[in-house]
Every structure is written in structure tokens, then in C-alpha cells.
N, C-alpha and C. Protein backbone atom coordinates (compact mmCIF):
# COMPACT_ATOMS: atom_id res chain seq x y z
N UNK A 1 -16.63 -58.72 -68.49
CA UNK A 1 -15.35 -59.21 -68.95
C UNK A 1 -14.34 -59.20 -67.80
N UNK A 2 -14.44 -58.09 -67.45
CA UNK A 2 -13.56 -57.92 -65.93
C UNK A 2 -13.88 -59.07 -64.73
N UNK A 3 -14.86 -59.46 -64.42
CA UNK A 3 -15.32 -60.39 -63.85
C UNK A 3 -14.92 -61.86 -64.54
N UNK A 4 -15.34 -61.69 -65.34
CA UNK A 4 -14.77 -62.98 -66.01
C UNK A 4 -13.01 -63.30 -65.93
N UNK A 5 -12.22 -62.58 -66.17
CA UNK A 5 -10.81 -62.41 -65.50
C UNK A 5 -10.60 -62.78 -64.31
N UNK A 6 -11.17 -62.50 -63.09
CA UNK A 6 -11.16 -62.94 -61.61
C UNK A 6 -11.28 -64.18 -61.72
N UNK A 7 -12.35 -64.89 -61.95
CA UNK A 7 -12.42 -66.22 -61.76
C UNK A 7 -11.84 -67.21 -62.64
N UNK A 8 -11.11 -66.43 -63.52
CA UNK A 8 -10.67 -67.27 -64.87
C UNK A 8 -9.02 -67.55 -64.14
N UNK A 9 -8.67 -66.23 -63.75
CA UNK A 9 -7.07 -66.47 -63.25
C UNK A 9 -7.27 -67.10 -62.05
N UNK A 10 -8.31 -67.10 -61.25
CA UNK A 10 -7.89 -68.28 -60.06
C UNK A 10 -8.03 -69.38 -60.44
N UNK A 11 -9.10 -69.71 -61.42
CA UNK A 11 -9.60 -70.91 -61.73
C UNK A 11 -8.53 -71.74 -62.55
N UNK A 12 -7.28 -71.13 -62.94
CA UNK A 12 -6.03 -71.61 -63.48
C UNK A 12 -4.82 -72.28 -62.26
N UNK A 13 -5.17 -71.76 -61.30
CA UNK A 13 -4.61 -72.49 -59.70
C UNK A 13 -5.08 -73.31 -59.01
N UNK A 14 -3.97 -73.61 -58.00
CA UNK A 14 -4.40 -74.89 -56.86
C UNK A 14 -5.50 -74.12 -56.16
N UNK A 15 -6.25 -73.35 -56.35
CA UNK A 15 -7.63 -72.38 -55.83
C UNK A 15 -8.08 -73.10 -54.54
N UNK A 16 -8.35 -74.61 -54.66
CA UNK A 16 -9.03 -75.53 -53.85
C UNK A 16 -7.96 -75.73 -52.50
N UNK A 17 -7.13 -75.33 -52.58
CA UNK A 17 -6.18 -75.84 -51.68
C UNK A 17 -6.38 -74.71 -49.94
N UNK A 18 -6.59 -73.79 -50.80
CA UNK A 18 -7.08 -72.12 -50.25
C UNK A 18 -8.78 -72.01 -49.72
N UNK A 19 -8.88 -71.85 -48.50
CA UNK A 19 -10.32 -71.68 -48.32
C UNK A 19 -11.09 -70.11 -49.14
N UNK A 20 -9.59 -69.25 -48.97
CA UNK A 20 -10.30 -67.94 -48.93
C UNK A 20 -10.33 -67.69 -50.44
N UNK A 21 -9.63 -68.38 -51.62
CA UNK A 21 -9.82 -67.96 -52.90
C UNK A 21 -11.27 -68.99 -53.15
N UNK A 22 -11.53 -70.31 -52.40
CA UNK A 22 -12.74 -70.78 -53.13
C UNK A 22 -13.91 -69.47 -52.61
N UNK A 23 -13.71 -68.90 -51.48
CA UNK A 23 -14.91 -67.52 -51.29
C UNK A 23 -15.19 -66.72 -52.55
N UNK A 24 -13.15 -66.54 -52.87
CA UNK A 24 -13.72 -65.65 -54.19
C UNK A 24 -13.98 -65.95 -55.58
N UNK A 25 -13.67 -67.28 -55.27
CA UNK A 25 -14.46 -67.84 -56.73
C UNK A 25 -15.26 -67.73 -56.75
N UNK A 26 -16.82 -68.28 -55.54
CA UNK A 26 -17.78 -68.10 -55.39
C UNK A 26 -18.91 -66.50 -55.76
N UNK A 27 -18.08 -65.70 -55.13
CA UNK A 27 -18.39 -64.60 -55.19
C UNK A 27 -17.96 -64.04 -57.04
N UNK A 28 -16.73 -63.99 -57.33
CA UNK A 28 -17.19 -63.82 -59.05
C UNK A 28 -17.78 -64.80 -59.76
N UNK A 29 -17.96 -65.95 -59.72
CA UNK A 29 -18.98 -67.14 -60.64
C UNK A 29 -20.12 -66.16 -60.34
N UNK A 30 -20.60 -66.49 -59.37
CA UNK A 30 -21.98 -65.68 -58.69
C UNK A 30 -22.29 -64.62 -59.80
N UNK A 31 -21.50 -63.71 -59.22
CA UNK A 31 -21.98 -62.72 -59.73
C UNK A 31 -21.63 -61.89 -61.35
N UNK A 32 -20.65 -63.01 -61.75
CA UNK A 32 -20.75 -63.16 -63.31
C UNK A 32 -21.99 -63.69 -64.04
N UNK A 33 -22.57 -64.79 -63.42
CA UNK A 33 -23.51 -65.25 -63.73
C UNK A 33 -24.71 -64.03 -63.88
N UNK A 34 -25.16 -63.74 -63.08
CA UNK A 34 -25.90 -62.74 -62.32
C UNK A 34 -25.87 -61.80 -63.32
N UNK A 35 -24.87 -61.24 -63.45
CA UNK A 35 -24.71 -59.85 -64.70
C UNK A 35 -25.20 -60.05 -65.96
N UNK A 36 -24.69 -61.38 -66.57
CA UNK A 36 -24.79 -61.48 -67.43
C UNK A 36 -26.47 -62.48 -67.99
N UNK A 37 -26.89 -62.80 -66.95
CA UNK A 37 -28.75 -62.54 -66.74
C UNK A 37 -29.17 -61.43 -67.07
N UNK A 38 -29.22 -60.59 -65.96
CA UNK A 38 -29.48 -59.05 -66.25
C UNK A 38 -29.18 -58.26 -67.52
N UNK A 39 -28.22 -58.85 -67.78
CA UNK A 39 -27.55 -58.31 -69.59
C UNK A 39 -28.47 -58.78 -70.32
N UNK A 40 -29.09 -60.18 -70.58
CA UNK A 40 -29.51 -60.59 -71.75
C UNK A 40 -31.07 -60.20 -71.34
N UNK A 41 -31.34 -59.47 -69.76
CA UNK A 41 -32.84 -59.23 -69.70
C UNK A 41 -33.12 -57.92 -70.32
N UNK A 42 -31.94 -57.06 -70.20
CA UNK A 42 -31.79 -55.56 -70.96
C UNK A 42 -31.67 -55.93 -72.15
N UNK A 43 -31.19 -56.62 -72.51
CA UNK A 43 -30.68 -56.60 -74.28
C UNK A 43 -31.84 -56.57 -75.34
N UNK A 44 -32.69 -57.79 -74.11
CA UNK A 44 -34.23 -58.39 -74.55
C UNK A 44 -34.92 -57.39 -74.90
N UNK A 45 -35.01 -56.35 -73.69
CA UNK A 45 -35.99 -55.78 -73.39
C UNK A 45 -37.21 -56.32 -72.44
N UNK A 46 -36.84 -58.08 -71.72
CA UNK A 46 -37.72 -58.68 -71.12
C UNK A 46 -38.42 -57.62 -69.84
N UNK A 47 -37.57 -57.04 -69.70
CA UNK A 47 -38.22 -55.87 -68.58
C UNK A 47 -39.02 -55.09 -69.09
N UNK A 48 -39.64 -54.86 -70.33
CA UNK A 48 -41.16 -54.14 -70.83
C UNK A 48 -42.23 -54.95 -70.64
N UNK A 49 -41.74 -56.12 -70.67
CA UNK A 49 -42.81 -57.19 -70.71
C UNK A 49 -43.23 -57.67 -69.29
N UNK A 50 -42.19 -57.39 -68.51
CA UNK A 50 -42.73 -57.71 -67.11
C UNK A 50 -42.74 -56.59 -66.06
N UNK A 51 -43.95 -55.81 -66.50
CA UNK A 51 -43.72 -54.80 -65.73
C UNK A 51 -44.24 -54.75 -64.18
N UNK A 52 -44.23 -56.00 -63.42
CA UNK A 52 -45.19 -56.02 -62.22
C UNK A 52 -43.32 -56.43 -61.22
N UNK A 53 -42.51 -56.44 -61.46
CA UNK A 53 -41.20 -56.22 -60.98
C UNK A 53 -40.48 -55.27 -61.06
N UNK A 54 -40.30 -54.73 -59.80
CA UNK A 54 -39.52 -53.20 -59.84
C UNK A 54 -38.20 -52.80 -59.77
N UNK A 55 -37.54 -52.97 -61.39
CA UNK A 55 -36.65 -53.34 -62.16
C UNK A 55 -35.51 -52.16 -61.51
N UNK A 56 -36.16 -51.12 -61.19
CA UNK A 56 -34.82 -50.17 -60.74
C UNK A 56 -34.46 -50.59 -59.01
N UNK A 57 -35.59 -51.01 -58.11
CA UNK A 57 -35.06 -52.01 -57.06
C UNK A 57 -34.17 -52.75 -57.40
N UNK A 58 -34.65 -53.90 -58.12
CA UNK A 58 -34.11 -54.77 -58.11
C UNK A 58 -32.62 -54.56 -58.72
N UNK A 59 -32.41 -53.86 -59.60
CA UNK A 59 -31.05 -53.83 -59.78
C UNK A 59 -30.12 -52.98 -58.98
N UNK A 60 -30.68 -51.56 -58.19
CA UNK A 60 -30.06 -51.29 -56.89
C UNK A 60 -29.49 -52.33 -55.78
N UNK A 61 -30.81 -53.40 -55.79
CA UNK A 61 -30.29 -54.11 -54.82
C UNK A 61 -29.16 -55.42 -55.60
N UNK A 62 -29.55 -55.61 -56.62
CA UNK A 62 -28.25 -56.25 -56.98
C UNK A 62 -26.99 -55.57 -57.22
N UNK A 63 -26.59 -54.51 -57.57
CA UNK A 63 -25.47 -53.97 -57.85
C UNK A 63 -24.67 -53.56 -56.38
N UNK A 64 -25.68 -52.89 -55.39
CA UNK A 64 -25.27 -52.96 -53.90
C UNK A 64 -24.72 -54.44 -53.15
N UNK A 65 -25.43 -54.84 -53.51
CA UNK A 65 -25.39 -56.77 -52.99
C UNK A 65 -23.38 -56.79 -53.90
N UNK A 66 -23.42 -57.02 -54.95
CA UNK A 66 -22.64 -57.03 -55.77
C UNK A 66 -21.21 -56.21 -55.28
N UNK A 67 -21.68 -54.99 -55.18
CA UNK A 67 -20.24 -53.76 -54.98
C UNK A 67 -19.68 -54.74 -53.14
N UNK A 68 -20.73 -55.03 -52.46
CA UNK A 68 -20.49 -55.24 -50.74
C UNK A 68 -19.67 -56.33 -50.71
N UNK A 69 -20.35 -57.74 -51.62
CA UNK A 69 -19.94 -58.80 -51.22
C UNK A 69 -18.54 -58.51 -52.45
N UNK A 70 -18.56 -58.33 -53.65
CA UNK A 70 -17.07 -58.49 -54.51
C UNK A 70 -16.09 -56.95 -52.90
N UNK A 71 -16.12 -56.19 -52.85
CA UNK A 71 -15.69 -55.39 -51.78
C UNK A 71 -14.77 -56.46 -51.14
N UNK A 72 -15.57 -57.85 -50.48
CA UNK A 72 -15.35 -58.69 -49.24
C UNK A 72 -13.99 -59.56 -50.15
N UNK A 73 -14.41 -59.86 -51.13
CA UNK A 73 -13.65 -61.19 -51.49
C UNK A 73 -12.87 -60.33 -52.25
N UNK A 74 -12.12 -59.27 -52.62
CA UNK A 74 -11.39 -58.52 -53.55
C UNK A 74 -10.55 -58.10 -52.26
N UNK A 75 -10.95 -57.94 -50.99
CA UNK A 75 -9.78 -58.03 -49.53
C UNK A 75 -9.55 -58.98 -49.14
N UNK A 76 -10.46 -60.05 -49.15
CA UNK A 76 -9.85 -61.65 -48.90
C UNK A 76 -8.96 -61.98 -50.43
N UNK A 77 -9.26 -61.78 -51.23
CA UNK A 77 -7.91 -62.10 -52.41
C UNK A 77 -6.79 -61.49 -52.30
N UNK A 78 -6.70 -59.70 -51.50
CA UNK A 78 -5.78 -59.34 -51.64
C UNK A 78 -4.96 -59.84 -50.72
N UNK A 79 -5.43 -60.23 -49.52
CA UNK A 79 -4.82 -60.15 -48.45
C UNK A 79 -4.08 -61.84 -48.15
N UNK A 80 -4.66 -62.77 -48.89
CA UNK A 80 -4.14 -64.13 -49.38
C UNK A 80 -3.34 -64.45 -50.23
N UNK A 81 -2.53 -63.50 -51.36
CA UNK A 81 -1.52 -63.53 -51.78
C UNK A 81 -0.62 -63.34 -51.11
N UNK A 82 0.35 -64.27 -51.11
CA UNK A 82 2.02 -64.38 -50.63
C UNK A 82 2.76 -64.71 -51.29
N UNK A 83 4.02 -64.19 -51.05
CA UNK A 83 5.21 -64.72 -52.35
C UNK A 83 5.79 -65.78 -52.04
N UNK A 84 5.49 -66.45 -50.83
CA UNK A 84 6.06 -67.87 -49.99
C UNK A 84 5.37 -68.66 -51.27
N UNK A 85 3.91 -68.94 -51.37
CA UNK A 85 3.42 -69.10 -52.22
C UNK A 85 3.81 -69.72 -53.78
N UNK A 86 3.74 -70.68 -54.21
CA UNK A 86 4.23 -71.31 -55.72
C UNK A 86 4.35 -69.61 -56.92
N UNK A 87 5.07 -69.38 -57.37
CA UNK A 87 5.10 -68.30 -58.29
C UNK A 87 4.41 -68.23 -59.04
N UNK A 88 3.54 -69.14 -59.72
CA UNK A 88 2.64 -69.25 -60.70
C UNK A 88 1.09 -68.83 -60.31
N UNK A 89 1.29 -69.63 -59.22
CA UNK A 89 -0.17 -68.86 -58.50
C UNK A 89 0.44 -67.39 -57.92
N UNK A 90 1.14 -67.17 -57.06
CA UNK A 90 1.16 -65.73 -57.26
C UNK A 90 1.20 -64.36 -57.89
N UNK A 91 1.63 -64.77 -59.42
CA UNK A 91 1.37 -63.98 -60.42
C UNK A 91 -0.50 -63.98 -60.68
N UNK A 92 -0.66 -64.95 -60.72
CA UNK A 92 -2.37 -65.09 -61.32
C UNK A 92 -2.92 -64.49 -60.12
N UNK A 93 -2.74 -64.89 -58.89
CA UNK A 93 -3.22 -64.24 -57.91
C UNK A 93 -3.47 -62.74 -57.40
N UNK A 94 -2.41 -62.70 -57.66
CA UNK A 94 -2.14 -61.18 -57.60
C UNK A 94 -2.74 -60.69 -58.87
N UNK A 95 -2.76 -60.43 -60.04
CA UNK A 95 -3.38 -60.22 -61.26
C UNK A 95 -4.85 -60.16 -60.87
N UNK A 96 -5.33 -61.57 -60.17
CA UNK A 96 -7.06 -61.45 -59.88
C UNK A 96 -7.40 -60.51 -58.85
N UNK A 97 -6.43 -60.25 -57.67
CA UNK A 97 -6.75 -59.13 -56.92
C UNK A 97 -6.61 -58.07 -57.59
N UNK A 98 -5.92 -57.69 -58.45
CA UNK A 98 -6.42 -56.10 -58.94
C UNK A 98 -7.48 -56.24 -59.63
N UNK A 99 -7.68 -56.95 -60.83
CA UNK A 99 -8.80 -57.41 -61.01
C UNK A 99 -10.47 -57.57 -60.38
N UNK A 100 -9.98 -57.95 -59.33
CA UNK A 100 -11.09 -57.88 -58.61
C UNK A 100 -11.41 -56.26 -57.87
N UNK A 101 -10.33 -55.58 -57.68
CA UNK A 101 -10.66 -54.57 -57.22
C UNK A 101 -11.28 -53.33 -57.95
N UNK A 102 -11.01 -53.66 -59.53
CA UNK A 102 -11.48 -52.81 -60.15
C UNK A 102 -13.18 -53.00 -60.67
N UNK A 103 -13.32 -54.57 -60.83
CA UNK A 103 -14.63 -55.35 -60.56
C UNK A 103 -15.32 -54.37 -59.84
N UNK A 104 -15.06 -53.68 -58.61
CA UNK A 104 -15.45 -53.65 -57.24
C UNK A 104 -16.09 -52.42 -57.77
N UNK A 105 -15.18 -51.50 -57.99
CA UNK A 105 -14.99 -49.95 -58.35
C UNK A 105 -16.30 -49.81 -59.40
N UNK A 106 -16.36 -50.83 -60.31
CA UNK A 106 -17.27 -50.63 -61.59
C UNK A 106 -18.67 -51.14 -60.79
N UNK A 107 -18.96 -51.90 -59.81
CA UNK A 107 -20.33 -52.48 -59.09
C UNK A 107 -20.53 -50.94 -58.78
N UNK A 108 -19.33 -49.84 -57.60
CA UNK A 108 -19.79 -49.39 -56.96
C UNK A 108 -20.15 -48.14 -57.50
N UNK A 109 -20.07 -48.03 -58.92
CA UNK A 109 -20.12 -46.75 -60.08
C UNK A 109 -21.56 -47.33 -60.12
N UNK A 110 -22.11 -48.39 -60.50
CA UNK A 110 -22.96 -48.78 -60.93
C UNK A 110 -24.33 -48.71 -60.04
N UNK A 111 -23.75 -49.02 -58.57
CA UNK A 111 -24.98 -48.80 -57.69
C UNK A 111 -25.06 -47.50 -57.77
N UNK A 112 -24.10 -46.55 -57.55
CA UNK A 112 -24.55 -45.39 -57.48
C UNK A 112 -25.28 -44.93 -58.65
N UNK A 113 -25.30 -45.12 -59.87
CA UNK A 113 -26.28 -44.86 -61.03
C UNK A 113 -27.85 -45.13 -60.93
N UNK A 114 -27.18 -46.99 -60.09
CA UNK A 114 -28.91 -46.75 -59.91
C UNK A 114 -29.73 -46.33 -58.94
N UNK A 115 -29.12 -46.18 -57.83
CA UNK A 115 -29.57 -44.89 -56.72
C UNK A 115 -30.20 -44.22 -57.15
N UNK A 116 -29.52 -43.61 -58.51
CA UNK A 116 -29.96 -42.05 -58.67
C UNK A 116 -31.85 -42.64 -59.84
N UNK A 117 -31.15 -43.80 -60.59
CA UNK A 117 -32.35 -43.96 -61.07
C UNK A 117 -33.57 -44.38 -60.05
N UNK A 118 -33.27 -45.01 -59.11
CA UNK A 118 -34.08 -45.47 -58.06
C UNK A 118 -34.58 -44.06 -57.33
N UNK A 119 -33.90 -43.33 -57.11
CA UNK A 119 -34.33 -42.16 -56.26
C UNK A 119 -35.34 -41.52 -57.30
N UNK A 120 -35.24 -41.21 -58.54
CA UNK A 120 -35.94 -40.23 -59.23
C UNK A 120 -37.08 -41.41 -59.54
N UNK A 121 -36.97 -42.67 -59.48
CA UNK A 121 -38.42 -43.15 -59.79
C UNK A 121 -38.67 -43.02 -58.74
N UNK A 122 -38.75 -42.70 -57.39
CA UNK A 122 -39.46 -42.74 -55.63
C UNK A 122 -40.06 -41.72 -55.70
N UNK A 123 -39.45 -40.57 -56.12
CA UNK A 123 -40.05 -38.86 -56.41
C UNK A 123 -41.15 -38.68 -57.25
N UNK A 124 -41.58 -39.42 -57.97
CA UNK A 124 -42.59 -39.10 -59.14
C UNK A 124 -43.78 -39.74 -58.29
């Protein structure tokens, strides 16, 4: 949902006009998309069924991938708001940079969870 917010409030602006907000569009579409794959593969349970993919990798490395690159574009959003800037986009703008930063915070809660699940499946 939080993700979905980022790209929803830029996607309400001249976004295109800006090289560095189309990055961060890119980067939350992406990885909204992405989550919400992984959501409907947990929800499934499709991961019992395919057990020849190593589901706690793979989501380490997506949530790492995830925390690094939203990290990148949550400092390129912050740092591309100006108040010179039309007011309308700077409210939304600014709104998607916190937004995005908390995005960031919840990837990087998340890799670390699965670290720990990744580490204790390496040990056995």
C-alpha cells in the first residue's frame, strides 16, 4: 500500500518533465509489481508446489535488491524536490519522498527477516 502511494502521488505530476522522478517511478512500479507477485505466490501457497526454487534466497535477494535500489530513488526523490517548483507538485512530491522513505525502512525490516530465515535454513 505504501508503495502504491509513491508512484500514485508522482504519477499525479508533470513526473515526465523530471529525469530523476521517472527513476523513481520506475523503481516503485517495479517493485510494486514485484511484491505483489510474491504476495499472491504466498497467499497461494505456490511455493509448496515448487519446491526445486530456493524461496528463502530468492526473497533475500529480492527484498535486498528492493531495500538498495528504493534506498537510491527515495534520495533521488528527496533531493529533487524544490519549492521553486509548481506547488502542486511539490506537495505530492514531497509527500512521495517520505513515502518512499518509509517504503525503504519496511524493505530493510524485511531483508533483515529474511537473513535470519535464510541463515537458519544454511545451518541445518
Amino acid at each position: 500500500v505504501l508503495g502504491l502511494l509513491v508512484w500514485t502521488l508522482i504519477a499525479g505530476t508533470e513526473y515526465f518533465l523530471y529525469p530523476a522522478f521517472g527513476w523513481v517511478m520506475f523503481v516503485a512500479v517495479f517493485y510494486w509489481v514485484l511484491t505483489v507477485f510474491f504476495l499472491i505466490i504466498y497467499m497461494t501457497m505456490t511455493y509448496t508446489r515448487v519446491p526445486q526454487v530456493p524461496w528463502t534466497t530468492a526473497g533475500l535477494c529480492f527484498n535486498g535488491s528492493a531495500f538498495v535500489l528504493y534506498l537510491i530513488a527515495a534520495i533521488v526523490d528527496a533531493s529533487s524536490v524544490t519549492k521553486e517548483l509548481d506547488s502542486h507538485n511539490y506537495n505530492s512530491w514531497a509527500a512521495s519522498s517520505f513515502f518512499a522513505f518509509v517504503v525503504t525502512s519496511c524493505y530493510a525490516g524485511n531483508t533483515y527477516f529474511s537473513f535470519i530465515s535464510w541463515r537458519s535454513r544454511t545451518l541445518q
